[in-house]
PDB file of N, CA and C in Angstrom:
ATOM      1  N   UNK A   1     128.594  77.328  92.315  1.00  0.00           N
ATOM      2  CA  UNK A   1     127.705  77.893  93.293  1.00  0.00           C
ATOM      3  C   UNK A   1     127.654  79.405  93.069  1.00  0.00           C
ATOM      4  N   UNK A   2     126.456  79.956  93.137  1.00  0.00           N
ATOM      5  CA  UNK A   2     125.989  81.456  92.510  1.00  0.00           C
ATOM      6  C   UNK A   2     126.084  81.950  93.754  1.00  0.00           C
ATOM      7  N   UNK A   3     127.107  83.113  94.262  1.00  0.00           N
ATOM      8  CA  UNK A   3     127.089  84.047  94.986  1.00  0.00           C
ATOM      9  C   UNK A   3     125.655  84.899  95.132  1.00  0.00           C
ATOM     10  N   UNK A   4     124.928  85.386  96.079  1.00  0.00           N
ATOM     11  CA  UNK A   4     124.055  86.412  96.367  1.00  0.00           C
ATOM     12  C   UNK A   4     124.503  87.003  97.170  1.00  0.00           C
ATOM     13  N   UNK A   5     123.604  88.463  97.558  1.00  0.00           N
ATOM     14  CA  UNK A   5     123.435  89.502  98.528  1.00  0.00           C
ATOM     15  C   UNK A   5     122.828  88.943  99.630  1.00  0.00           C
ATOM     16  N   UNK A   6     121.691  88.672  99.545  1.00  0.00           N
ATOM     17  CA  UNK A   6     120.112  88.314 100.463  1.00  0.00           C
ATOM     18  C   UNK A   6     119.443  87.119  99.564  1.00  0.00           C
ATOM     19  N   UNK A   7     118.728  86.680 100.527  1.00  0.00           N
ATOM     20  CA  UNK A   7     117.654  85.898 100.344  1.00  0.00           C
ATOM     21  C   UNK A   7     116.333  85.683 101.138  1.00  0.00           C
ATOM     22  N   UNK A   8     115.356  85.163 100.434  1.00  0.00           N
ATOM     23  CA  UNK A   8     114.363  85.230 101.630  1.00  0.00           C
ATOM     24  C   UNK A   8     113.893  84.092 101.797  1.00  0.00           C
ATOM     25  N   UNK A   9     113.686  83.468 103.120  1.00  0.00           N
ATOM     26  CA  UNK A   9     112.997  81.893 103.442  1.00  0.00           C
ATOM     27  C   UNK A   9     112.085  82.584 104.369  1.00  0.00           C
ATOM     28  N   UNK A  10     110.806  82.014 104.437  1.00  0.00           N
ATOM     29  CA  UNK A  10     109.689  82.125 104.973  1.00  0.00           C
ATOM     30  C   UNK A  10     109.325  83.738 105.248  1.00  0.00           C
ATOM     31  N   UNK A  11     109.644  84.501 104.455  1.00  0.00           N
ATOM     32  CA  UNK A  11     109.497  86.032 104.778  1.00  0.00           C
ATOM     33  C   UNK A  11     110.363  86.789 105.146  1.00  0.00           C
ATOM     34  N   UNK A  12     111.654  86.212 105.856  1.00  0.00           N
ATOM     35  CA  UNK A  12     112.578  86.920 106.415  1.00  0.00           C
ATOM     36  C   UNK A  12     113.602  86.813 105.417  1.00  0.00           C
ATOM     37  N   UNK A  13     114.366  88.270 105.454  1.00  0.00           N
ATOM     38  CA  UNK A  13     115.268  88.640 104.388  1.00  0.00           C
ATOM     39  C   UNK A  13     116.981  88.332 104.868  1.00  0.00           C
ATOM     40  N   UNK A  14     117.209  87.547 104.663  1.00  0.00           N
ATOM     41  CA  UNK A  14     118.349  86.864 104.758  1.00  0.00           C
ATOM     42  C   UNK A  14     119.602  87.722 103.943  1.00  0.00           C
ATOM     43  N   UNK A  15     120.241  88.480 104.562  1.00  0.00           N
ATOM     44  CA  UNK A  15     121.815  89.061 103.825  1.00  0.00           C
ATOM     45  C   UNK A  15     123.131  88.597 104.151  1.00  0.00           C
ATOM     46  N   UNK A  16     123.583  88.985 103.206  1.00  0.00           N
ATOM     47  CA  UNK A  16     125.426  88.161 103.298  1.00  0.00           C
ATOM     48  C   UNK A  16     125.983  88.978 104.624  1.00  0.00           C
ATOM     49  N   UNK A  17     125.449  90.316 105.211  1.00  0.00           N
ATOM     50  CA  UNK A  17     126.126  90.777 106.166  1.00  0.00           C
ATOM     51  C   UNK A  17     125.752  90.634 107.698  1.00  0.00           C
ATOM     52  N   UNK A  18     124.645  89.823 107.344  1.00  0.00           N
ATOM     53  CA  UNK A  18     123.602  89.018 108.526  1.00  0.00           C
ATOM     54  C   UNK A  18     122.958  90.266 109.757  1.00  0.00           C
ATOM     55  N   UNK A  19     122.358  91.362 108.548  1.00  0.00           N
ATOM     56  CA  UNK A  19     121.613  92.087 109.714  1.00  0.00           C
ATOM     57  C   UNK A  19     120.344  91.883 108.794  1.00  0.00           C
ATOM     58  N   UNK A  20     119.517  92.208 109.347  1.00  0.00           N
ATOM     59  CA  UNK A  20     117.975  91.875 108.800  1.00  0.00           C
ATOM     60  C   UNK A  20     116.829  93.336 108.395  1.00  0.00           C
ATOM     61  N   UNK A  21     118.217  94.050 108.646  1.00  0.00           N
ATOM     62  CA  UNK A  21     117.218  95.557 108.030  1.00  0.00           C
ATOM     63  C   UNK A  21     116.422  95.785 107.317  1.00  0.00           C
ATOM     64  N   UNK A  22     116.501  94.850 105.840  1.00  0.00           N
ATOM     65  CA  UNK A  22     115.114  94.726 104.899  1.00  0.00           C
ATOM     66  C   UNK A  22     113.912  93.779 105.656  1.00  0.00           C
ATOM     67  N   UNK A  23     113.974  93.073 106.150  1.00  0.00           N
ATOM     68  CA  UNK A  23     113.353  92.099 106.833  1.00  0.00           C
ATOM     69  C   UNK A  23     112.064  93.188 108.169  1.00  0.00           C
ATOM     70  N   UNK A  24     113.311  94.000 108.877  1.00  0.00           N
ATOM     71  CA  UNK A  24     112.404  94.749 110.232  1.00  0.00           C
ATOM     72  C   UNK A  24     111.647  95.841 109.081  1.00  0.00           C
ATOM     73  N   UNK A  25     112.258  96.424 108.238  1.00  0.00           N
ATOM     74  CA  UNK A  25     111.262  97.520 107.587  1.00  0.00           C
ATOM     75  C   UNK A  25     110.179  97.288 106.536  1.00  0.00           C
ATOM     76  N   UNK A  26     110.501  96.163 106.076  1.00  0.00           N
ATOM     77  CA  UNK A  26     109.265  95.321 105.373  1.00  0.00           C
ATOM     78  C   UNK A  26     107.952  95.166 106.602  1.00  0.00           C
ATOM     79  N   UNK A  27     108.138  94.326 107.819  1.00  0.00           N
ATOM     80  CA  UNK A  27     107.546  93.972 108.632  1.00  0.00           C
ATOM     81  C   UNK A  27     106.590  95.206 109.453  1.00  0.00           C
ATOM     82  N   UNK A  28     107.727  96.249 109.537  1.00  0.00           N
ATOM     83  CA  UNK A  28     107.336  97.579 110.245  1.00  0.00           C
ATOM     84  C   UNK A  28     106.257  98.524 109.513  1.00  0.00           C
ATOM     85  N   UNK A  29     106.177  98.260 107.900  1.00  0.00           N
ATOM     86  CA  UNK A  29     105.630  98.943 107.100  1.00  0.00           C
ATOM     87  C   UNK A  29     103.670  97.947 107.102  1.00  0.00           C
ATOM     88  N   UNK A  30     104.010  96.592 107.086  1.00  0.00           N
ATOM     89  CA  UNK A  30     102.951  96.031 107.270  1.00  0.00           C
ATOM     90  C   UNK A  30     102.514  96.175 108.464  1.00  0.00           C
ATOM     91  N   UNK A  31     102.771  96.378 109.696  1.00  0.00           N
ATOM     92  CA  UNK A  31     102.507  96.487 110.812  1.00  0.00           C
ATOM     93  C   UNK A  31     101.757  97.770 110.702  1.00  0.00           C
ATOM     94  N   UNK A  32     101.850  99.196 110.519  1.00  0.00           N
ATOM     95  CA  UNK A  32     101.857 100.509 109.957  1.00  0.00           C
ATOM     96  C   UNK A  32     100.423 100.183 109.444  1.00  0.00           C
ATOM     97  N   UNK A  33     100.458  99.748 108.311  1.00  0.00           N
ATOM     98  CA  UNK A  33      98.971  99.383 107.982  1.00  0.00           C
ATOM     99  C   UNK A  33      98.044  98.925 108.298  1.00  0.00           C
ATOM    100  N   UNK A  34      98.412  97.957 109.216  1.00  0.00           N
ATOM    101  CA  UNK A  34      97.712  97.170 110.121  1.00  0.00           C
ATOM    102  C   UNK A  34      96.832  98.088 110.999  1.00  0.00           C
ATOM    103  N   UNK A  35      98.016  98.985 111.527  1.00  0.00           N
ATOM    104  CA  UNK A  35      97.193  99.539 112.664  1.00  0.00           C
ATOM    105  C   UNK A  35      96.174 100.602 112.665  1.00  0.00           C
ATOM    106  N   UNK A  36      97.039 101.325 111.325  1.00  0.00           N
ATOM    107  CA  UNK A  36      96.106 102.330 110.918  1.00  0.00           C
ATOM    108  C   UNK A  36      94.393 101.755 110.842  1.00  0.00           C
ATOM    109  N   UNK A  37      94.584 100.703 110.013  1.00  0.00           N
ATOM    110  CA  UNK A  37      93.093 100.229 109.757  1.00  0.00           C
ATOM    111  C   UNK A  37      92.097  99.625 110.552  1.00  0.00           C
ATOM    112  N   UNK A  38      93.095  99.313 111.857  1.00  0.00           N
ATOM    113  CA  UNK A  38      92.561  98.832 113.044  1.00  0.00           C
ATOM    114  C   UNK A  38      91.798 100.520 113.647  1.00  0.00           C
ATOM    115  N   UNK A  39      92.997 101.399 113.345  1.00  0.00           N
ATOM    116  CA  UNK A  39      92.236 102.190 114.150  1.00  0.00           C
ATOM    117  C   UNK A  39      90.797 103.348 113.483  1.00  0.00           C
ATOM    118  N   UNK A  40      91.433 103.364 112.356  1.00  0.00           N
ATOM    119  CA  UNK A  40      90.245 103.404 111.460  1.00  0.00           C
ATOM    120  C   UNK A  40      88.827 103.019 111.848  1.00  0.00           C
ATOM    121  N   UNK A  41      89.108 101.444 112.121  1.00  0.00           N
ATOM    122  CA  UNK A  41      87.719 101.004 112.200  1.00  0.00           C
ATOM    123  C   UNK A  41      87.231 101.171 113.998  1.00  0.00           C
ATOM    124  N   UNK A  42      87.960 101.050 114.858  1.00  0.00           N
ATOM    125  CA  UNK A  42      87.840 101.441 116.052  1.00  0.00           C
ATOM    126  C   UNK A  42      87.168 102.787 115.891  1.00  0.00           C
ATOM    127  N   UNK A  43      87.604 103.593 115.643  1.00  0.00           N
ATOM    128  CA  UNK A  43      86.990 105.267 115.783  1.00  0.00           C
ATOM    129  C   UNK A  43      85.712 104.884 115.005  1.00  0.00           C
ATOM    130  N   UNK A  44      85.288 104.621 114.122  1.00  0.00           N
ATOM    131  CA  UNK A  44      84.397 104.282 113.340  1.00  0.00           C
ATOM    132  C   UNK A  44      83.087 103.687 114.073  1.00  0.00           C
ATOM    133  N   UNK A  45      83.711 102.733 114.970  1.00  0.00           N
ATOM    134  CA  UNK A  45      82.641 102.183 115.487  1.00  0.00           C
ATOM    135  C   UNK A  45      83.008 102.076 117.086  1.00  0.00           C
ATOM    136  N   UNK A  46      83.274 103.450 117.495  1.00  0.00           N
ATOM    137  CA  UNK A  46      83.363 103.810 118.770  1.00  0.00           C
ATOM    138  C   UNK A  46      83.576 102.437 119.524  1.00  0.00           C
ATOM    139  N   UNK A  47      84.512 101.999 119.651  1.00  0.00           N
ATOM    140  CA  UNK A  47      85.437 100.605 120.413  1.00  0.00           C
ATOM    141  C   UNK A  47      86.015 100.963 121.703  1.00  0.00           C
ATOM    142  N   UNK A  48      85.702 100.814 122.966  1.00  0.00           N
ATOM    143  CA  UNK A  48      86.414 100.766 123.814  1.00  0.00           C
ATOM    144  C   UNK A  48      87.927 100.785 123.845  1.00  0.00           C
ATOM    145  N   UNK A  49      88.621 101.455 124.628  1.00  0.00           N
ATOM    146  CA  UNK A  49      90.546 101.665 124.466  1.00  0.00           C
ATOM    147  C   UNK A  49      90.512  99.704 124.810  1.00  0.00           C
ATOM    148  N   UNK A  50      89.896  99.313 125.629  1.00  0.00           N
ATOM    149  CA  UNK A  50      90.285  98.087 126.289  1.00  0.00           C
ATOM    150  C   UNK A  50      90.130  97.262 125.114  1.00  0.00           C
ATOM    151  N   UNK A  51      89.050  97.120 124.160  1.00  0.00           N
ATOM    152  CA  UNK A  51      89.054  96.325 122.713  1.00  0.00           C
ATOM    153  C   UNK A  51      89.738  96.844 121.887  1.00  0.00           C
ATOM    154  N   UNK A  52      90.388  98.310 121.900  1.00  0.00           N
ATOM    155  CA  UNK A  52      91.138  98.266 120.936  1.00  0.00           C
ATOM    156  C   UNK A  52      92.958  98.118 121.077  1.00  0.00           C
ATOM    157  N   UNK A  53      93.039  98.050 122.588  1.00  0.00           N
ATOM    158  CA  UNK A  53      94.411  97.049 122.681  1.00  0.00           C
ATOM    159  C   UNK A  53      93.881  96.040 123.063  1.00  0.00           C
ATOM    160  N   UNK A  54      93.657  94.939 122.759  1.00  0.00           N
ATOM    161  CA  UNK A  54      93.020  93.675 122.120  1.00  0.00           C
ATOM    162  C   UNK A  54      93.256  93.336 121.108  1.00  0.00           C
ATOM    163  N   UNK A  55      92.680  94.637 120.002  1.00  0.00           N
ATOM    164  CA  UNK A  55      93.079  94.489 118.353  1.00  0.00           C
ATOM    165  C   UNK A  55      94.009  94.196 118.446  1.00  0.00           C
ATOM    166  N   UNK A  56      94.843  95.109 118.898  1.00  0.00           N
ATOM    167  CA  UNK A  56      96.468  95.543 118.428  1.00  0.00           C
ATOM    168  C   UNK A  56      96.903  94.602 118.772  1.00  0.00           C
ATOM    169  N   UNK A  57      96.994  93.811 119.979  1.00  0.00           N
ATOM    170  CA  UNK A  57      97.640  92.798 120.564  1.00  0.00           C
ATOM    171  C   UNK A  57      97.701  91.210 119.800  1.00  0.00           C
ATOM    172  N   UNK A  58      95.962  91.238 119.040  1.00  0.00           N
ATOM    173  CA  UNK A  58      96.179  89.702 118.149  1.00  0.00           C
ATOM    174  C   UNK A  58      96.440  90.404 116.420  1.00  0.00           C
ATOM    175  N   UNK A  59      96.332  91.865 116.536  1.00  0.00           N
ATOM    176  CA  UNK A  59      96.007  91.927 114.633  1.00  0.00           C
ATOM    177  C   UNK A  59      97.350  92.308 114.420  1.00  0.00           C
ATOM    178  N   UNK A  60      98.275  93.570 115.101  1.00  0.00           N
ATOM    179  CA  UNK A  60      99.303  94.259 114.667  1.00  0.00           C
ATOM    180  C   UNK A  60     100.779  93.426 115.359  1.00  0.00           C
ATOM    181  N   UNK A  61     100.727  93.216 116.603  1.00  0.00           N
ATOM    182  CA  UNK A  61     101.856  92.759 117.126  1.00  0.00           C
ATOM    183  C   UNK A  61     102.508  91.190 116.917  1.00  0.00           C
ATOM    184  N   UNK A  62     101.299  90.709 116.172  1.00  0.00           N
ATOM    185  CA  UNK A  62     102.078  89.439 115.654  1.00  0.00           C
ATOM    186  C   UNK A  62     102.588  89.806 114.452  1.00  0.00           C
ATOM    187  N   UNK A  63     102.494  90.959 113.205  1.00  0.00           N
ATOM    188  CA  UNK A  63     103.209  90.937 112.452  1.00  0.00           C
ATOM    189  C   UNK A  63     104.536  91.643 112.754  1.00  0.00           C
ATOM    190  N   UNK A  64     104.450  92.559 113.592  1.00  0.00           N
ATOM    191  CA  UNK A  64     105.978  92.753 114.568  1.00  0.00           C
ATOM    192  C   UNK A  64     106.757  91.762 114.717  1.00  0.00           C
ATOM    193  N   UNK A  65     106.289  91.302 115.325  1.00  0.00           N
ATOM    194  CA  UNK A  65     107.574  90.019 116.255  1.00  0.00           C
ATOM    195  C   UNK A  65     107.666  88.405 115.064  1.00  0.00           C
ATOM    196  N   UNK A  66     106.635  88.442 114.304  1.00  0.00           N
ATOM    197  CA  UNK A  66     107.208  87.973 112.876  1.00  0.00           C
ATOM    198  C   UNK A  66     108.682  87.257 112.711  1.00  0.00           C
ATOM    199  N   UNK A  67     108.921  86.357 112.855  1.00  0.00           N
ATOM    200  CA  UNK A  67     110.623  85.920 113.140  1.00  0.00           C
ATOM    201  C   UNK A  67     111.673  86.477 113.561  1.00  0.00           C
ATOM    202  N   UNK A  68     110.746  87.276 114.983  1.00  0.00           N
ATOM    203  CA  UNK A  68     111.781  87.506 116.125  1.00  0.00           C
ATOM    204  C   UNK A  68     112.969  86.884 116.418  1.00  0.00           C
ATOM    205  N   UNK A  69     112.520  85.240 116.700  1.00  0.00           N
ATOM    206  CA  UNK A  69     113.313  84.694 117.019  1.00  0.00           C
ATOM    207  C   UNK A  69     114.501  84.775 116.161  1.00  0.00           C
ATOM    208  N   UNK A  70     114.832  84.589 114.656  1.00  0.00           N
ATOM    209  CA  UNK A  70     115.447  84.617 113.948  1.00  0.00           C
ATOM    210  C   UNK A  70     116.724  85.837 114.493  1.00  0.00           C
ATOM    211  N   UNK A  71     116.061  87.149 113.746  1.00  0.00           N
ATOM    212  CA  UNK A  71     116.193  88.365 113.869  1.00  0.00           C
ATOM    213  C   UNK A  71     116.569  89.445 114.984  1.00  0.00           C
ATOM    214  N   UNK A  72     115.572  89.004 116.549  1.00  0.00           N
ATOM    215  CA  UNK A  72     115.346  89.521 117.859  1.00  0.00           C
ATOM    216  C   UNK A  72     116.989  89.536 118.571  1.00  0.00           C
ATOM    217  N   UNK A  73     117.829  88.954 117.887  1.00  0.00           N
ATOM    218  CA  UNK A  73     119.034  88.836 118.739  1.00  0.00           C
ATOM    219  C   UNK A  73     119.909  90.211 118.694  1.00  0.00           C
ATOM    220  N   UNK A  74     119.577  90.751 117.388  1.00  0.00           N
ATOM    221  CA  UNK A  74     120.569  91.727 117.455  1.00  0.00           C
ATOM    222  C   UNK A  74     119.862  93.245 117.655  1.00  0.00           C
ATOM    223  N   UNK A  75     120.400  93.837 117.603  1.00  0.00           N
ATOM    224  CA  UNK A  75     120.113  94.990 118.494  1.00  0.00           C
ATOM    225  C   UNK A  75     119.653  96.284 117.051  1.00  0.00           C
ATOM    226  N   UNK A  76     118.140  96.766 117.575  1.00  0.00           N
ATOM    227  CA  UNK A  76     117.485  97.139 116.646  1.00  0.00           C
ATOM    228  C   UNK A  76     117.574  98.389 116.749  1.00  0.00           C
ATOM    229  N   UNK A  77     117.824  98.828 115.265  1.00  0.00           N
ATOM    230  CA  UNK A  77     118.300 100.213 114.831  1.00  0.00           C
ATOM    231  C   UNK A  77     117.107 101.339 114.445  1.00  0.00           C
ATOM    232  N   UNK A  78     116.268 100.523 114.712  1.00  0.00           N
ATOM    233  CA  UNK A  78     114.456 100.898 114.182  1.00  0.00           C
ATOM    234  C   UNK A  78     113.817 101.238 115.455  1.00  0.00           C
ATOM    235  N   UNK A  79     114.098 100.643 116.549  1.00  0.00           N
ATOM    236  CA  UNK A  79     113.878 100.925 117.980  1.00  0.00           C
ATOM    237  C   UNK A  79     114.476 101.733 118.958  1.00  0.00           C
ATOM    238  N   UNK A  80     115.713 101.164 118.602  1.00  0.00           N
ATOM    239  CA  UNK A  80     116.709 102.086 119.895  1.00  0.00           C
ATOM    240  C   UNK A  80     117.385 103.732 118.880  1.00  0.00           C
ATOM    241  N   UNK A  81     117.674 103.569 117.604  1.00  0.00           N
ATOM    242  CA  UNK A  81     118.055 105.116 117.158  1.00  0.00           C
ATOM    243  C   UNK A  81     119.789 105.026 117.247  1.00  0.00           C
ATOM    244  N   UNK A  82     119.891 103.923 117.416  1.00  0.00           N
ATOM    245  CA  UNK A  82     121.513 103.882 117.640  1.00  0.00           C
ATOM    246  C   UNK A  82     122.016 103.136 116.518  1.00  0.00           C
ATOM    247  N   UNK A  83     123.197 102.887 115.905  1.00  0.00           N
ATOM    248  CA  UNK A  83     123.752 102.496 114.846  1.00  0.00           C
ATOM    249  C   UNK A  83     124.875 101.636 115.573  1.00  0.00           C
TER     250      UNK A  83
END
């Protein structure tokens, strides 16, 4: 049996030390893009604030929470600033 570091099943980055740090900053970086381009096109085509948290809510925040469940248990170093 071949020892690894990480692995990934369905997107989420699986490590031998079971925190998911590659996993939230992969996710956080697609999210990032997401929104930018959401908002991009919002300003673009003058969108109501109310349609454009709408966007955000079905385009950007499902790639956030992205195997929360998995992940969501432990306490995020990307959010809170604490180690």
């Amino acid at each position: 049996m071949e020892l690894i570091d990480n692995f990934a099943y369905l997107g989420v980055q699986f490590s031998f030390n079971g925190k998911f740090l590659k996993t939230k900053k992969k996710l956080l970086d697609q999210a990032l893009k997401a929104m930018y381009s959401v908002l991009q096109k919002a300003r673009k085509l003058y969108l109501p604030v109310e349609m454009q948290l709408n966007l955000f809510e079905t385009m950007v925040a499902p790639i956030l929470l992205y195997g929360s469940e998995v992940w969501g248990f432990e306490m995020s170093i990307l959010l809170t600033g604490f180690n």
